[in-house]
PDB file of N, CA and C in Angstrom:
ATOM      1  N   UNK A   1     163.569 191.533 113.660  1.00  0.00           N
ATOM      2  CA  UNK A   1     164.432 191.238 114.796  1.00  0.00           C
ATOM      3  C   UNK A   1     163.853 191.941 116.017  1.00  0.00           C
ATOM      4  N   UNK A   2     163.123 191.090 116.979  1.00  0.00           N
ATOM      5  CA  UNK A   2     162.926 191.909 118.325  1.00  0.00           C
ATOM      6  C   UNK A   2     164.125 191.568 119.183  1.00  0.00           C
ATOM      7  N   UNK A   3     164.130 192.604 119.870  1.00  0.00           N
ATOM      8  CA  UNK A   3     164.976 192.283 121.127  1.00  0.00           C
ATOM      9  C   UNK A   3     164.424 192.905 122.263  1.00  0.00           C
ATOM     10  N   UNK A   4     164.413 191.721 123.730  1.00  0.00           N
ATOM     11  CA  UNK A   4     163.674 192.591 124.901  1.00  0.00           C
ATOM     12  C   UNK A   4     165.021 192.679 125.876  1.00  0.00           C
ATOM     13  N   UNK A   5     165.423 194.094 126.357  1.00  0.00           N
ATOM     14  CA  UNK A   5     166.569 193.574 127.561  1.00  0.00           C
ATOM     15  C   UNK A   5     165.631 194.117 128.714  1.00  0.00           C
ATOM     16  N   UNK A   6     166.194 193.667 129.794  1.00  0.00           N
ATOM     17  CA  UNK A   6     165.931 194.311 131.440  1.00  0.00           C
ATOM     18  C   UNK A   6     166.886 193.554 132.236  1.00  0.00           C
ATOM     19  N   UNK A   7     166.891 194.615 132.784  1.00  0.00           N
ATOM     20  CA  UNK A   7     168.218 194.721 133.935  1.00  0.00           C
ATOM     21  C   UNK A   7     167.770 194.657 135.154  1.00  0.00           C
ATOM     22  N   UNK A   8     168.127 193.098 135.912  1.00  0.00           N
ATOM     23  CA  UNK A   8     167.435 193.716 137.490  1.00  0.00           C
ATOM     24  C   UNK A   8     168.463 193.968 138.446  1.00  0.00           C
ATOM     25  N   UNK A   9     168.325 195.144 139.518  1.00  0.00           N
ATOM     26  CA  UNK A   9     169.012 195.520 139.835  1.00  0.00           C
ATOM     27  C   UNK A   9     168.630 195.990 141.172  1.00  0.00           C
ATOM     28  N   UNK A  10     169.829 196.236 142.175  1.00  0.00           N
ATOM     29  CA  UNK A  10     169.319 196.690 143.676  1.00  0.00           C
ATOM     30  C   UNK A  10     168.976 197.871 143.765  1.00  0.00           C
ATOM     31  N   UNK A  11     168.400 199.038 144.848  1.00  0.00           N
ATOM     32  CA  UNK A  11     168.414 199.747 145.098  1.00  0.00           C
ATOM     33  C   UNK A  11     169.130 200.603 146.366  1.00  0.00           C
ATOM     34  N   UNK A  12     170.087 201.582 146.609  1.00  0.00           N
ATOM     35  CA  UNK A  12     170.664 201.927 145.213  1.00  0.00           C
ATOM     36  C   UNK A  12     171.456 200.915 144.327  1.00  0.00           C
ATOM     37  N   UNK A  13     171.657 201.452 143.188  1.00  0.00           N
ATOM     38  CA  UNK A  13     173.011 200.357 142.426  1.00  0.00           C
ATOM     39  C   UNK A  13     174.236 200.080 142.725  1.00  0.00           C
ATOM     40  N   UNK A  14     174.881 199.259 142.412  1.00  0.00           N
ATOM     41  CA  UNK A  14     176.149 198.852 142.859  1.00  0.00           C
ATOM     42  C   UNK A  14     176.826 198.404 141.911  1.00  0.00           C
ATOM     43  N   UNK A  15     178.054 198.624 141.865  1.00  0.00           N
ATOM     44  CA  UNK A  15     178.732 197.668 140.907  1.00  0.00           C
ATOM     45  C   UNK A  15     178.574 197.170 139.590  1.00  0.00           C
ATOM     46  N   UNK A  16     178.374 195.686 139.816  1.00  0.00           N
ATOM     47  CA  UNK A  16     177.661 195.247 138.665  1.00  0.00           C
ATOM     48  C   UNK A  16     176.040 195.424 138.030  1.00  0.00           C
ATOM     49  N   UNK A  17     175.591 195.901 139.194  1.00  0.00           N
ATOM     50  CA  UNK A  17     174.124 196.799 138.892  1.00  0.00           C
ATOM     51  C   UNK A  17     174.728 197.664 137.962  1.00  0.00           C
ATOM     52  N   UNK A  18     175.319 198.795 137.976  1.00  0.00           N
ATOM     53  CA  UNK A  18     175.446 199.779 137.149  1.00  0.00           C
ATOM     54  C   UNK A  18     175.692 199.024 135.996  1.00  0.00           C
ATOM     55  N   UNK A  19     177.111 198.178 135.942  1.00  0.00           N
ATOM     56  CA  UNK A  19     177.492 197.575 134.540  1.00  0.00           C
ATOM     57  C   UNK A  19     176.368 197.185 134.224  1.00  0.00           C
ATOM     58  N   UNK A  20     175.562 196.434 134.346  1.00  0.00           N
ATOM     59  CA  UNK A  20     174.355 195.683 133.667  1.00  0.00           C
ATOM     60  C   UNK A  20     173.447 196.486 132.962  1.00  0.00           C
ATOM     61  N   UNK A  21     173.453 197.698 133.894  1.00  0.00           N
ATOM     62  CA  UNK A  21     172.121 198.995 133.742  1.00  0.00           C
ATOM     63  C   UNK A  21     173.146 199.581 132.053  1.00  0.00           C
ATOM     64  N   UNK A  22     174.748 199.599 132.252  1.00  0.00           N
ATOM     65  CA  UNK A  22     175.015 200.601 130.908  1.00  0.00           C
ATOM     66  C   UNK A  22     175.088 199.273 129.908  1.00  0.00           C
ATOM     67  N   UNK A  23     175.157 198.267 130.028  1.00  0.00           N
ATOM     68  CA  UNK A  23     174.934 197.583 128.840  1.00  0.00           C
ATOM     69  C   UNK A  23     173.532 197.900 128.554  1.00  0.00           C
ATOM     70  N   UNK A  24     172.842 197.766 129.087  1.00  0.00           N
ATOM     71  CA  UNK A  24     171.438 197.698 128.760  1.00  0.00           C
ATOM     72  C   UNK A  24     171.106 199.034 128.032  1.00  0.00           C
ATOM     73  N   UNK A  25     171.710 199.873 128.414  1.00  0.00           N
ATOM     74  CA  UNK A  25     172.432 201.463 127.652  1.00  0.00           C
ATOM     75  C   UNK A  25     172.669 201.248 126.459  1.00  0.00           C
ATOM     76  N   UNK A  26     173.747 200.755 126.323  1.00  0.00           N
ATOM     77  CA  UNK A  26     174.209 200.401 124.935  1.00  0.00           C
ATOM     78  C   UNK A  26     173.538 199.575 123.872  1.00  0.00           C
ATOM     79  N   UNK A  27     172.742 198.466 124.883  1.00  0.00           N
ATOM     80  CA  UNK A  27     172.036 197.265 123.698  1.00  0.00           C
ATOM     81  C   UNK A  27     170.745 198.380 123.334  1.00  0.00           C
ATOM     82  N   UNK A  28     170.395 199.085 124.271  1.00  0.00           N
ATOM     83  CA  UNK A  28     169.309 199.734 124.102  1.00  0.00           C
ATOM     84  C   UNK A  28     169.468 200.934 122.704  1.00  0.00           C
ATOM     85  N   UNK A  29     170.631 201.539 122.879  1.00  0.00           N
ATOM     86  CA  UNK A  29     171.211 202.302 121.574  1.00  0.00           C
ATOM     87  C   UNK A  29     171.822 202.074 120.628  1.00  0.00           C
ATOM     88  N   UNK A  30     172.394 201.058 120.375  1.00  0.00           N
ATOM     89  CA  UNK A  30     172.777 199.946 119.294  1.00  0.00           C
ATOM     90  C   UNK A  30     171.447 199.613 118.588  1.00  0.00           C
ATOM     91  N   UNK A  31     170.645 199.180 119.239  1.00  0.00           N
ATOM     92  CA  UNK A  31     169.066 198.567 118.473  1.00  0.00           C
ATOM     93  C   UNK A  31     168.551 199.468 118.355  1.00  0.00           C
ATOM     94  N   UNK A  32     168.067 201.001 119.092  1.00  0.00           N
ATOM     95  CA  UNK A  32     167.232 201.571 118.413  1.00  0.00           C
ATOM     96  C   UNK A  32     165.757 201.359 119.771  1.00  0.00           C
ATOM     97  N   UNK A  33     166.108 200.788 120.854  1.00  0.00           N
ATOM     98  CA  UNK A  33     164.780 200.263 121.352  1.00  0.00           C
ATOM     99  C   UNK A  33     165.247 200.501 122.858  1.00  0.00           C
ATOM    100  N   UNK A  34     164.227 200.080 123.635  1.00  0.00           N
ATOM    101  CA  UNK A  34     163.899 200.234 125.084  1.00  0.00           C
ATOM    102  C   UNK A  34     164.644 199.104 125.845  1.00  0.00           C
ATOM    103  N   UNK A  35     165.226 199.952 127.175  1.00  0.00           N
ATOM    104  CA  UNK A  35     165.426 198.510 127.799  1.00  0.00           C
ATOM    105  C   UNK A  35     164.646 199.187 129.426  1.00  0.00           C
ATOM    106  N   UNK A  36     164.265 197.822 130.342  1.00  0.00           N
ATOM    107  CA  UNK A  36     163.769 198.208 131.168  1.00  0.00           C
ATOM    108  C   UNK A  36     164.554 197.985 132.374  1.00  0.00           C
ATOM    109  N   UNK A  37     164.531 198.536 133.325  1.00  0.00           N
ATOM    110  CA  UNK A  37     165.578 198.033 134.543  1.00  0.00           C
ATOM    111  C   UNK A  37     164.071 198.021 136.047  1.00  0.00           C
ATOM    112  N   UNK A  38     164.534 196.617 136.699  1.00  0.00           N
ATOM    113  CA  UNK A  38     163.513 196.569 137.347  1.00  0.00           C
ATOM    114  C   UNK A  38     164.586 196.084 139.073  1.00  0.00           C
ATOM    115  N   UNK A  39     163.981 197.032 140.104  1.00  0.00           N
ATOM    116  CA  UNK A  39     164.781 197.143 141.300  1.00  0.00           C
ATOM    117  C   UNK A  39     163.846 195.679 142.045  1.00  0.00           C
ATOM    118  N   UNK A  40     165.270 194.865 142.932  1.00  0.00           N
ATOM    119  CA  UNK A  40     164.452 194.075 143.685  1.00  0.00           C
ATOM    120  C   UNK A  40     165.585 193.999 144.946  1.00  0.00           C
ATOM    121  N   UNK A  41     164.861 193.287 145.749  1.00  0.00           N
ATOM    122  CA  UNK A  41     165.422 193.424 146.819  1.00  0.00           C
ATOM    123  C   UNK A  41     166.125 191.585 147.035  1.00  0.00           C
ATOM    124  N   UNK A  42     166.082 191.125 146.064  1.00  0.00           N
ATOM    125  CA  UNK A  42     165.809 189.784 146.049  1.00  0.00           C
ATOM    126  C   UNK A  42     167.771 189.568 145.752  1.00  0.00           C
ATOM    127  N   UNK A  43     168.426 189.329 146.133  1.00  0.00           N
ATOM    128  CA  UNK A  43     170.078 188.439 145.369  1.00  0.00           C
ATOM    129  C   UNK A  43     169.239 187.157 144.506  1.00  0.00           C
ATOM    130  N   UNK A  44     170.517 187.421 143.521  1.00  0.00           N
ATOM    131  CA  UNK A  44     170.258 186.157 142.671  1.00  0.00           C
ATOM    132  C   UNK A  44     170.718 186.592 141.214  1.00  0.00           C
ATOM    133  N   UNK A  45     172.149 186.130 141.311  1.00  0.00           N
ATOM    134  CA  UNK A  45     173.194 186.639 140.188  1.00  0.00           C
ATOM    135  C   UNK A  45     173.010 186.045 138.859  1.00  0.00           C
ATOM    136  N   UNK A  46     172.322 186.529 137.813  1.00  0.00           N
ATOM    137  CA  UNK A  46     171.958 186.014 136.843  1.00  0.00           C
ATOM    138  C   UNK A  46     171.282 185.109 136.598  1.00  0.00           C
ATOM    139  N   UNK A  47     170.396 185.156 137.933  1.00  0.00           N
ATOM    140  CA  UNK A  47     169.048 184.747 137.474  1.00  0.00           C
ATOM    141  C   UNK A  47     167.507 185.526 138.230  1.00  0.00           C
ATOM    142  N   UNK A  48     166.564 185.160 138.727  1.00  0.00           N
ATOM    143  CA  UNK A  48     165.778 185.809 138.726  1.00  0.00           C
ATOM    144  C   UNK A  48     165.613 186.835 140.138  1.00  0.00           C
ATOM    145  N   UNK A  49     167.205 187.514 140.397  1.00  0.00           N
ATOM    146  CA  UNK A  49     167.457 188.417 141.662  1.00  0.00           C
ATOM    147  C   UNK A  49     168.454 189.697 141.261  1.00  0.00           C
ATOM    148  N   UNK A  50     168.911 190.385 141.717  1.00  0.00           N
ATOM    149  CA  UNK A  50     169.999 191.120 141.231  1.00  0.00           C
ATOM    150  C   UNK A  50     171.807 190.544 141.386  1.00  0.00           C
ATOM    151  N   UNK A  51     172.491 190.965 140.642  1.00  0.00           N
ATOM    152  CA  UNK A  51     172.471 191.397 139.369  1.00  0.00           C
ATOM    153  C   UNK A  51     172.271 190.503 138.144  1.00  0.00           C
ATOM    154  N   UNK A  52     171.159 191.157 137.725  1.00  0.00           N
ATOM    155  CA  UNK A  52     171.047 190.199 136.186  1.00  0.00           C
ATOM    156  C   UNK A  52     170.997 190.695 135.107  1.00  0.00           C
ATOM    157  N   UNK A  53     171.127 190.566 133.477  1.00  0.00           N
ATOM    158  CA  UNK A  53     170.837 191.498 132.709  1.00  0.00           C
ATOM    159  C   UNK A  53     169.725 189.963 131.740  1.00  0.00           C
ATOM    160  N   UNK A  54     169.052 190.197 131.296  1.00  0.00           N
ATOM    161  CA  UNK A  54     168.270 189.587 130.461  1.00  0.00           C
ATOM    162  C   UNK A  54     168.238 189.960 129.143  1.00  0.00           C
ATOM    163  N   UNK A  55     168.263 189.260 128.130  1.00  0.00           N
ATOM    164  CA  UNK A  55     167.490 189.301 126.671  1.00  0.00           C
ATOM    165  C   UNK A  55     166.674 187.931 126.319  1.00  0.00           C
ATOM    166  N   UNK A  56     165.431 188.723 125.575  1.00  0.00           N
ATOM    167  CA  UNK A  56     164.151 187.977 125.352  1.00  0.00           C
ATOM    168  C   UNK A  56     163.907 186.848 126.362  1.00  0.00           C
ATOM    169  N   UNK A  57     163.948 187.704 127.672  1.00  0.00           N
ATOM    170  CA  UNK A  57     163.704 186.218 128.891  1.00  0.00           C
ATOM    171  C   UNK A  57     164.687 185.470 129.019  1.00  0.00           C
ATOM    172  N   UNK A  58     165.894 185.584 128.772  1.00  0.00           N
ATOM    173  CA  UNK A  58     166.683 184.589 129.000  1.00  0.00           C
ATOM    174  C   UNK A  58     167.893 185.227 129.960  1.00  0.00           C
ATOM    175  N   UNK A  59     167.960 184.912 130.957  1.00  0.00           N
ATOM    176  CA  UNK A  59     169.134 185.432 132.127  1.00  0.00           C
ATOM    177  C   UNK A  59     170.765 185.402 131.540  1.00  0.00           C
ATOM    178  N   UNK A  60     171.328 186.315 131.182  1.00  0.00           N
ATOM    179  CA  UNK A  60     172.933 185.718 130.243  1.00  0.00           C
ATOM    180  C   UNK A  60     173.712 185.538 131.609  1.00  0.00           C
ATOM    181  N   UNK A  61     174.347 184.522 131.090  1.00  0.00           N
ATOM    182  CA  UNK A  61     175.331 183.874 132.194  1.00  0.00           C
ATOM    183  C   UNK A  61     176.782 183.721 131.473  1.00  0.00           C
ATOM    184  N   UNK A  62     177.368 184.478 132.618  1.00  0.00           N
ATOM    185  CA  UNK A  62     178.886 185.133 132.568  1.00  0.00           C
ATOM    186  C   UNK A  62     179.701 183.636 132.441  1.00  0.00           C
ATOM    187  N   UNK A  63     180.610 183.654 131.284  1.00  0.00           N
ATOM    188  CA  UNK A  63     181.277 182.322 130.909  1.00  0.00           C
ATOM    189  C   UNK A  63     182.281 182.360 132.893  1.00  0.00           C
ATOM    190  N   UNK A  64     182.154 183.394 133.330  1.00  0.00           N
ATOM    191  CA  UNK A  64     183.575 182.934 134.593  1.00  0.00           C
ATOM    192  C   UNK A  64     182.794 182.626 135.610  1.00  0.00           C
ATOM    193  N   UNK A  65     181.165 182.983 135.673  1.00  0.00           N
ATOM    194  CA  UNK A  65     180.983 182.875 136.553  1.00  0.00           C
ATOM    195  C   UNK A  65     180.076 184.118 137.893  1.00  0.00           C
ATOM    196  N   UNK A  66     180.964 185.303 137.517  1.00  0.00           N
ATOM    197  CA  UNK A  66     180.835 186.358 138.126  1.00  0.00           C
ATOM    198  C   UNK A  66     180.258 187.769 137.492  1.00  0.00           C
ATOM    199  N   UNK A  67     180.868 187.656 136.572  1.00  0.00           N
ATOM    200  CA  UNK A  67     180.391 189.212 135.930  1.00  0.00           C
ATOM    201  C   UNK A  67     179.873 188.702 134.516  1.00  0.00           C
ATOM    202  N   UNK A  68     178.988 189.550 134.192  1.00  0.00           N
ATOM    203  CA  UNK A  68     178.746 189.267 132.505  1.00  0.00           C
ATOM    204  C   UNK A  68     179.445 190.270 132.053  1.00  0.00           C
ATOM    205  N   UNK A  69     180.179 189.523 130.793  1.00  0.00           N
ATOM    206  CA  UNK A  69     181.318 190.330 130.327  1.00  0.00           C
ATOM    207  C   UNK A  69     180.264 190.432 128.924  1.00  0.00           C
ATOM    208  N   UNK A  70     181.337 191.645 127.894  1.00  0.00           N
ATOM    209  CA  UNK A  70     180.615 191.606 126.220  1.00  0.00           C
ATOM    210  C   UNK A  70     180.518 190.163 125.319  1.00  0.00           C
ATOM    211  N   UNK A  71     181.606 189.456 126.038  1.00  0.00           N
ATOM    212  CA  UNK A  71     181.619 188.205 124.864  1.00  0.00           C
ATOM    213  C   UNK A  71     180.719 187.591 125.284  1.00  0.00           C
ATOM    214  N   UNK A  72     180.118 187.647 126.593  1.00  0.00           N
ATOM    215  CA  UNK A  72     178.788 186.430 127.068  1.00  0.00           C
ATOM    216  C   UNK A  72     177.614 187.638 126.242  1.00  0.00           C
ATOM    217  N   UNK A  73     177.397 188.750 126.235  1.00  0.00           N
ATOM    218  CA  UNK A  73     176.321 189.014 125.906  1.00  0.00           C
ATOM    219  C   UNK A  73     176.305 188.851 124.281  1.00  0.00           C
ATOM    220  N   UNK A  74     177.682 189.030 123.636  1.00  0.00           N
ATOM    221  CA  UNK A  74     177.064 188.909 122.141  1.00  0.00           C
ATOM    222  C   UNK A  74     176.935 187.248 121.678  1.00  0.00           C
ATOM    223  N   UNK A  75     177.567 186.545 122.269  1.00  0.00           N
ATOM    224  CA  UNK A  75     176.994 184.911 122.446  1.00  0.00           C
ATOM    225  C   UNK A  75     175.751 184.449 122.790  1.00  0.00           C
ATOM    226  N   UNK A  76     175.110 185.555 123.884  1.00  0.00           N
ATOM    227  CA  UNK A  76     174.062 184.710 124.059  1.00  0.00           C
ATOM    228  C   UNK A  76     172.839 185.829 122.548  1.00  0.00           C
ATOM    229  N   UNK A  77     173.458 186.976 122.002  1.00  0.00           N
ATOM    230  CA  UNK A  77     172.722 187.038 120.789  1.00  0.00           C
ATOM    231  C   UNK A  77     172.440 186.221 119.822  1.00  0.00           C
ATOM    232  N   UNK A  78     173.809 185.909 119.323  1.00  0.00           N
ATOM    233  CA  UNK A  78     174.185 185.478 118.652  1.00  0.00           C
ATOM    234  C   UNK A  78     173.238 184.215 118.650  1.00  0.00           C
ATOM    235  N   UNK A  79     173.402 183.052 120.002  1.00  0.00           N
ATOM    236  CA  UNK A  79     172.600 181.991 119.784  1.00  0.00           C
ATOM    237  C   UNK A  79     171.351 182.350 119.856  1.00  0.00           C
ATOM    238  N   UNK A  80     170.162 183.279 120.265  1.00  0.00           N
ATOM    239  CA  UNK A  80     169.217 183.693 120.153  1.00  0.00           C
ATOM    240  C   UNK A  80     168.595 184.200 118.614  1.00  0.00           C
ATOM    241  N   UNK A  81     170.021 184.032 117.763  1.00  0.00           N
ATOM    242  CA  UNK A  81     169.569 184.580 115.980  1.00  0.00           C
ATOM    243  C   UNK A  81     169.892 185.697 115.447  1.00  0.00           C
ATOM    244  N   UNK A  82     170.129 186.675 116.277  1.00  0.00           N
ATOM    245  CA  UNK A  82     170.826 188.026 116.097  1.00  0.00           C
ATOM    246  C   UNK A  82     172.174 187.885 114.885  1.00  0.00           C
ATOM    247  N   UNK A  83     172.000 188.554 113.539  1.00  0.00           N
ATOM    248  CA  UNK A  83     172.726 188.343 112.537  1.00  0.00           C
ATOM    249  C   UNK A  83     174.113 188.834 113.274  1.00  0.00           C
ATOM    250  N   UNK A  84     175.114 188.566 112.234  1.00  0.00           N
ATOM    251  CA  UNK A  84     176.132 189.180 112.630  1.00  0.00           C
ATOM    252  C   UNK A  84     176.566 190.387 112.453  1.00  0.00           C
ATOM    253  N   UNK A  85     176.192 190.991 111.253  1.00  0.00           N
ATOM    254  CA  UNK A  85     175.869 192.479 110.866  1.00  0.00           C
ATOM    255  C   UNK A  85     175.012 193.418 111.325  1.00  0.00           C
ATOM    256  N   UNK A  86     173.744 192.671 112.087  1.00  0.00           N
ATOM    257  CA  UNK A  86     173.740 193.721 113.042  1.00  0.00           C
ATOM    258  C   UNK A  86     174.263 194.076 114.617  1.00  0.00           C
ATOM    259  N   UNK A  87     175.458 192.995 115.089  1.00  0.00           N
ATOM    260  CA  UNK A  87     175.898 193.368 115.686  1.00  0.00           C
ATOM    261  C   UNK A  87     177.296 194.043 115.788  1.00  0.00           C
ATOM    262  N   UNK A  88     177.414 194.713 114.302  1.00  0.00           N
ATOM    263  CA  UNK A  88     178.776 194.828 114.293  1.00  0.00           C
ATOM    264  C   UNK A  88     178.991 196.149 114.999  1.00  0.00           C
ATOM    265  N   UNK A  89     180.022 196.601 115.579  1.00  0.00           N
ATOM    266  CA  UNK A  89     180.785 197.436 116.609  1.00  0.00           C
ATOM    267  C   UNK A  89     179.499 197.625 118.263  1.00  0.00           C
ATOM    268  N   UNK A  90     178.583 196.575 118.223  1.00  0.00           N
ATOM    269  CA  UNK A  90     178.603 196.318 119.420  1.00  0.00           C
ATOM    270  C   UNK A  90     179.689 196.077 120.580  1.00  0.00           C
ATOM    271  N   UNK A  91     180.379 195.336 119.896  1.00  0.00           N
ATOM    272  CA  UNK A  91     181.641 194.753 121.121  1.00  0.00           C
ATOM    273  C   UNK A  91     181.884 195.541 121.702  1.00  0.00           C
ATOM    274  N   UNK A  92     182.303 197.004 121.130  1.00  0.00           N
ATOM    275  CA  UNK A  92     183.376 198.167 121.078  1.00  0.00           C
ATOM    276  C   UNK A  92     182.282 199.026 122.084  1.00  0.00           C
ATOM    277  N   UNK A  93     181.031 198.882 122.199  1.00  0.00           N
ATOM    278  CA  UNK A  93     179.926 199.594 123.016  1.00  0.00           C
ATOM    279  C   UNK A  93     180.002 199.281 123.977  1.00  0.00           C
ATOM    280  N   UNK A  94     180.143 197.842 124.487  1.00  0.00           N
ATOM    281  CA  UNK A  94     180.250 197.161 125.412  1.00  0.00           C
ATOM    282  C   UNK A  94     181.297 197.190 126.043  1.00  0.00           C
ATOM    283  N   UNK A  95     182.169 196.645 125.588  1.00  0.00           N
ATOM    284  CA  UNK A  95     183.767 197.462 126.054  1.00  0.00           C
ATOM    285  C   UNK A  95     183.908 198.544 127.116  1.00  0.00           C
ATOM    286  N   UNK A  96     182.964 199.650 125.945  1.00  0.00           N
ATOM    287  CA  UNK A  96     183.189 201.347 127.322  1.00  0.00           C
ATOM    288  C   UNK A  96     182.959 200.713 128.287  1.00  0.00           C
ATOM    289  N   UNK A  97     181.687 200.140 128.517  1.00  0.00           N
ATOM    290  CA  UNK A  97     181.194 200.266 129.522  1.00  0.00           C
ATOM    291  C   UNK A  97     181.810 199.801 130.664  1.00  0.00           C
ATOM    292  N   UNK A  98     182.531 198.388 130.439  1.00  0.00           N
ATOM    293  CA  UNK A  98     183.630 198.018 131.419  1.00  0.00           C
ATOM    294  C   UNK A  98     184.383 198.876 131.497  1.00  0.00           C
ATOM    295  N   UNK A  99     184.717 199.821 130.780  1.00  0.00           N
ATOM    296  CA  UNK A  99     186.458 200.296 130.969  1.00  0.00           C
ATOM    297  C   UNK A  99     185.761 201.799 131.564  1.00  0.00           C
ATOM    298  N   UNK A 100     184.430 202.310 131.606  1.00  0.00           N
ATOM    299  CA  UNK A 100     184.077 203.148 132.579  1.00  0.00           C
ATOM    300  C   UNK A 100     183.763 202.490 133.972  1.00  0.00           C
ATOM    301  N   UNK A 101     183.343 201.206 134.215  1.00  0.00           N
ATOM    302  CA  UNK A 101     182.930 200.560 135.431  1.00  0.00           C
ATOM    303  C   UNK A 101     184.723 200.744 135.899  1.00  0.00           C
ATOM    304  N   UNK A 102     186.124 200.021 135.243  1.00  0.00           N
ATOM    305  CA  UNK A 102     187.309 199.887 135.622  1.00  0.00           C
ATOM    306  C   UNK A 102     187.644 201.704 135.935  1.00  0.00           C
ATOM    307  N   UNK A 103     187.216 202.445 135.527  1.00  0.00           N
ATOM    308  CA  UNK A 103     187.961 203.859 135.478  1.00  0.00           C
ATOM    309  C   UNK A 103     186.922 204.366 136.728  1.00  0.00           C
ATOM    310  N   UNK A 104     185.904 203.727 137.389  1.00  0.00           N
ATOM    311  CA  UNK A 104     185.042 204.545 138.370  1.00  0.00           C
ATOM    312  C   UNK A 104     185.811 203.915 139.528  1.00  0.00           C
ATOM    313  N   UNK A 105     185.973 202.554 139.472  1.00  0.00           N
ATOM    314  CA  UNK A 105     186.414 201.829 140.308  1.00  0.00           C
ATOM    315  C   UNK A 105     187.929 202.258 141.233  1.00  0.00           C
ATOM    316  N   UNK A 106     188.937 202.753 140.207  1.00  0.00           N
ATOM    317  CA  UNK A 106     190.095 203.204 140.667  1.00  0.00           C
ATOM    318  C   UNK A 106     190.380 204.913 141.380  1.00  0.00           C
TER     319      UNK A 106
END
């Protein structure tokens, strides 16, 4: 099972920059592996500008639209082949991370 993430993101971060950067946290410590975060100056929301988060080249796109939430990222594993056992208590990783983005926010 490879998995590649990178996170592109503005400089400084913002917002959903950060969320993207701690998933990439989490997918990165869940697997065991590297993720890369690459700064651009470029907009371009889930796709090749900031904010985006990627696995194996593929831009995940937020079912609403706006934010990539956990259920778009373990979907777009999932269809990429990622068993289901090894993603188990991912969700719950992913989760923090919103509910630290919601707890910075207030």
């Amino acid at each position: 099972m490879s998995i590649k993430i990178r996170v592109i993101s503005q400089q400084p971060p913002g917002g959903r920059c950060n969320l993207y950067a701690g998933y990439a946290d989490a997918l990165a410590h869940h697997f065991r592996i590297g993720a890369e975060i690459e700064y651009s100056a470029t907009r371009g929301a889930h796709g090749d500008g900031f904010p985006s988060l990627w696995l194996n080249g593929i831009a995940v796109q937020p079912e609403d639209g706006a934010i990539v939430m956990p259920s778009d990222i373990l979907a777009t594993l999932q269809a990429q082949g990622i068993p289901p056992d090894a993603m188990s208590g991912l969700d719950k990783t992913l989760e923090a991370q919103v509910e630290r983005m919601l707890g910075n926010a207030g």
